[in-house]
Protein backbone atom coordinates (compact mmCIF):
# COMPACT_ATOMS: atom_id res chain seq x y z
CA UNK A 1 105.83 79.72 159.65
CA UNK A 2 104.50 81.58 156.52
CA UNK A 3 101.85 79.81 154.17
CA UNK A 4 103.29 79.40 150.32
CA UNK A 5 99.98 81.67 148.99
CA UNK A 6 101.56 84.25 152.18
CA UNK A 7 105.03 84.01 150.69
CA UNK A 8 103.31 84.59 146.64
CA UNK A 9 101.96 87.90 148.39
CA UNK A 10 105.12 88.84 149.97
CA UNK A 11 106.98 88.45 146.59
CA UNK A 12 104.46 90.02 144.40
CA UNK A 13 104.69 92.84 146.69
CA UNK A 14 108.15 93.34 146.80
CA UNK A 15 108.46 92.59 142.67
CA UNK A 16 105.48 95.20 142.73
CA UNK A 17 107.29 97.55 144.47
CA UNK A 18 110.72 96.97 142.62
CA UNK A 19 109.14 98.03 139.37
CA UNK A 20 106.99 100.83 140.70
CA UNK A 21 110.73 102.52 142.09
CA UNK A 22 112.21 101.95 139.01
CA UNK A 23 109.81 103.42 136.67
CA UNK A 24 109.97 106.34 139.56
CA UNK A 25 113.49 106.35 139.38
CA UNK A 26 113.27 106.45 135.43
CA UNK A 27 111.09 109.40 134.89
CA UNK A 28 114.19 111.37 134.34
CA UNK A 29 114.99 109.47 131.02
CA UNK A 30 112.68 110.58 127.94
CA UNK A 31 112.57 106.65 126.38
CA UNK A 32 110.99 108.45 123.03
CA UNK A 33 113.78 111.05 122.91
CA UNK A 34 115.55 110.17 119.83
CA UNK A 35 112.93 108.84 117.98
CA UNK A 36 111.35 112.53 118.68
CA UNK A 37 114.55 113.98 117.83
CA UNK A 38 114.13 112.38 114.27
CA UNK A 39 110.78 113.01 113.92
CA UNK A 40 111.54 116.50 114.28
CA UNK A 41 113.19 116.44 111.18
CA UNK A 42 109.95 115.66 108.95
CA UNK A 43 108.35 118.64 110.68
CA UNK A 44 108.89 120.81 107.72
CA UNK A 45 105.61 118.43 105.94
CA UNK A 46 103.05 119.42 108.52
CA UNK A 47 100.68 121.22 107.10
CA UNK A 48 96.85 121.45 104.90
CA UNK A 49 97.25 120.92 101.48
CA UNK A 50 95.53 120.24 98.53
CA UNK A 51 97.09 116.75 96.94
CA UNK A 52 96.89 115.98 93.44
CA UNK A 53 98.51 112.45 92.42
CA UNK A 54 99.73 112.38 88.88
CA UNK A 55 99.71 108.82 87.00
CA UNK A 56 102.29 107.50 84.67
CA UNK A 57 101.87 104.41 82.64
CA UNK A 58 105.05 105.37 80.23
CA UNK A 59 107.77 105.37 82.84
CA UNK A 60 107.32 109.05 83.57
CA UNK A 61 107.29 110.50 80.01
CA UNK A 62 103.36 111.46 80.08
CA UNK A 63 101.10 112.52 83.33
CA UNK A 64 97.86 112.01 83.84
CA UNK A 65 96.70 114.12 86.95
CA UNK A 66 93.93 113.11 89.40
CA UNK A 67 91.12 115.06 90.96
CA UNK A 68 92.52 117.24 93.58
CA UNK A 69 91.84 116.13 97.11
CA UNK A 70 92.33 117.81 100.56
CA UNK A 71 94.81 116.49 102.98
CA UNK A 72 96.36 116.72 106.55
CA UNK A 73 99.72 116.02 107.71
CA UNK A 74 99.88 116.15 111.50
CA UNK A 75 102.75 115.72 114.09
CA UNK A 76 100.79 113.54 116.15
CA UNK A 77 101.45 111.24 119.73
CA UNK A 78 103.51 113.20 121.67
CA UNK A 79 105.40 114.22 118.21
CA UNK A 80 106.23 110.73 117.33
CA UNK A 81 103.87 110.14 114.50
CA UNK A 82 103.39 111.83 111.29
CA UNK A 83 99.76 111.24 110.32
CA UNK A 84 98.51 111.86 107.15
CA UNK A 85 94.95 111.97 106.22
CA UNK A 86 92.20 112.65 103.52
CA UNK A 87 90.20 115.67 105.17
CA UNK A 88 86.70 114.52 103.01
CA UNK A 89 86.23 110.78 101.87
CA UNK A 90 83.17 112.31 99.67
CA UNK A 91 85.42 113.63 97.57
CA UNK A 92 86.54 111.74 94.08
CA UNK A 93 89.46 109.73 94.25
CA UNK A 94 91.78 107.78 95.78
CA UNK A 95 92.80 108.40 99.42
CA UNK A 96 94.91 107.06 101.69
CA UNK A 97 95.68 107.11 105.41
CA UNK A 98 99.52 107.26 106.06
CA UNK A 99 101.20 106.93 109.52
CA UNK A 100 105.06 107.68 109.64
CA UNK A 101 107.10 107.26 112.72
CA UNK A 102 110.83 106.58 113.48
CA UNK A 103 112.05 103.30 114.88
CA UNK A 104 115.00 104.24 117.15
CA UNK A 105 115.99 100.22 118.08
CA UNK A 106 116.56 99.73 114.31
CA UNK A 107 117.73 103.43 112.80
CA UNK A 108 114.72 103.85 110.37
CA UNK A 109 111.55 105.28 109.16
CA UNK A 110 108.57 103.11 108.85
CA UNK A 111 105.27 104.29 107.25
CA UNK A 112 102.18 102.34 107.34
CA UNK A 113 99.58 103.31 104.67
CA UNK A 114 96.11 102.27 103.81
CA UNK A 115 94.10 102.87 100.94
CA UNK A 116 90.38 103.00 100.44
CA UNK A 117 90.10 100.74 97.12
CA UNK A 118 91.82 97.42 98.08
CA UNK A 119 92.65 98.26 102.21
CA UNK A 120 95.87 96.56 102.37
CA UNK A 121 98.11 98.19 104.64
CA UNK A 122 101.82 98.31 102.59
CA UNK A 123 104.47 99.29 104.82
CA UNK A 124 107.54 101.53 103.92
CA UNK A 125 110.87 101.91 105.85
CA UNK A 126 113.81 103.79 104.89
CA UNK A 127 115.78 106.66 105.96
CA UNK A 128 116.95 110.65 105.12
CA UNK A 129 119.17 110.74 101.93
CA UNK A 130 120.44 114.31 101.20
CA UNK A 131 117.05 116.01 102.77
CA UNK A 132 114.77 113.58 101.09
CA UNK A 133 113.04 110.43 102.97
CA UNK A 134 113.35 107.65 100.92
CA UNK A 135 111.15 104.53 101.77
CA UNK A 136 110.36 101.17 99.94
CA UNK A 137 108.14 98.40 100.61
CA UNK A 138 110.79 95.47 99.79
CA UNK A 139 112.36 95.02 103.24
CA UNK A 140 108.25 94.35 104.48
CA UNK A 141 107.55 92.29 101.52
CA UNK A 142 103.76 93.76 101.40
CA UNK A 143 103.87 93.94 97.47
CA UNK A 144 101.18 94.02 95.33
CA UNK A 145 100.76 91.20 92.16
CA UNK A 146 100.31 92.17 88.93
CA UNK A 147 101.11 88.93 87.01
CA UNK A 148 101.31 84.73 87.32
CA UNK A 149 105.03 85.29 88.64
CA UNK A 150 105.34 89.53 89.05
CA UNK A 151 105.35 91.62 92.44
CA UNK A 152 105.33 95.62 92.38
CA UNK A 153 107.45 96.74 94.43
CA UNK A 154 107.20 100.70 95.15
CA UNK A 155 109.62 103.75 96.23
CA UNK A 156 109.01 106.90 97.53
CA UNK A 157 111.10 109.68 97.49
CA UNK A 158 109.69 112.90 99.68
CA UNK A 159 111.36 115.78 99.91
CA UNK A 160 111.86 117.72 102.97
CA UNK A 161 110.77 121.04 102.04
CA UNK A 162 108.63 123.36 103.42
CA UNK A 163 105.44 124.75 100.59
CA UNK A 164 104.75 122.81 97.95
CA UNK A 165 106.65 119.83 96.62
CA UNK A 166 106.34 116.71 94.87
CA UNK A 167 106.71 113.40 96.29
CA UNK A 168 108.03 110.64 93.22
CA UNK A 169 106.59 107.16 93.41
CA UNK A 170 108.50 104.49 91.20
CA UNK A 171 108.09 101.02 90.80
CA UNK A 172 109.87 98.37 90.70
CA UNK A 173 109.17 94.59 89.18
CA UNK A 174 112.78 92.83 89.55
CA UNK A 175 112.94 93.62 93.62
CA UNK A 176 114.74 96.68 93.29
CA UNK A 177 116.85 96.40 90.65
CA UNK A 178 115.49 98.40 88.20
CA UNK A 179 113.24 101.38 89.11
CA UNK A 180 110.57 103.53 86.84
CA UNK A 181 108.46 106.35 87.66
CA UNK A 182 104.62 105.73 88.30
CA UNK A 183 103.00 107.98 90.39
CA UNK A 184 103.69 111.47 91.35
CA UNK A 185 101.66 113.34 94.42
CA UNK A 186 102.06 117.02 93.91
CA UNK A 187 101.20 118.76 97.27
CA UNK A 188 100.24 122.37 97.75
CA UNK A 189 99.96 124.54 100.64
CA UNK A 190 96.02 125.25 101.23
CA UNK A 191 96.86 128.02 103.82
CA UNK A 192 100.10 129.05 103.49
């Protein structure tokens, strides 16, 4: 007659080997497939540029433009991340750290970005809308205070284009219902 810690072994063996033959079985099926598949599509933004974020207090009728800052964008983990980085912190500012990736269970971009000022980490999702990626952080709720009862909400509007191209930050302090411009980042192609 088998012990009860002699039967545990026998099971976690045969559970053990259960799983191992199915992930064996499964190498055939590429579980990041579509999400690479979509990710493929912001592969146009790749690229070393120099970034220069316009501000707008006047709901887009002046600009005033920032110091210019170098900047990364990098297909990244097996080409399911979009990274995008500052390439030198020294420089004068205000930089972020952006990571984009597609979430296939749920049909939509997410972005994740950080600053260097306040280091909260606002996350976007949205999806392609005639060949520009449009995100928002009101679906993640991370917005930002700027009053007793007020929340900033923002959206971004990139467009997929290869070379230089602007993407349009607005703002929002109703939850969407009402939009204004705010920021624009104007990237260029460093190496072209």
């Amino acid at each position: 007659m088998l012990s009860v810690p002699h039967l545990l072994r026998i099971g976690i063996a045969l559970t053990l080997g259960l799983f191992v033959g199915s992930s064996i079985n499964a190498e055939d099926v590429d579980p990041g497939a579509d999400a690479r598949s979509q990710m493929q599509r912001l592969k146009v933004l790749e690229g070393d540029y120099s970034l220069v974020v316009h501000v707008s207090n006047d709901g887009g009728k002046t600009w005033q433009a920032g110091p210019a800052q170098k900047v990364q964008l990098r297909l990244r983990h097996n080409d399911l991340l979009l990274e995008e980085l500052p390439v030198e912190l020294a420089e004068q500012g205000f930089h972020m750290n952006t990571y984009l990736t597609f979430d296939q269970y749920r049909s939509v971009f997410r972005k994740a970005a950080i600053d260097d000022v306040w280091g909260v980490m606002d996350i976007y999702q949205g999806n392609i809308v005639d060949d520009t990626l449009v995100l928002t952080n009101l679906e993640s709720g991370t917005l930002f205070p700027v009053g007793a009862d007020t929340w900033r909400g923002f959206r971004l509007s990139v467009p997929l284009i290869a070379g230089e191209r602007t993407m349009l930050i607005e703002k929002t302090d109703d939850y969407g219902q009402s939009w204004q411009p705010a920021f624009k980042s104007v990237y260029t192609p460093t190496n072209p």
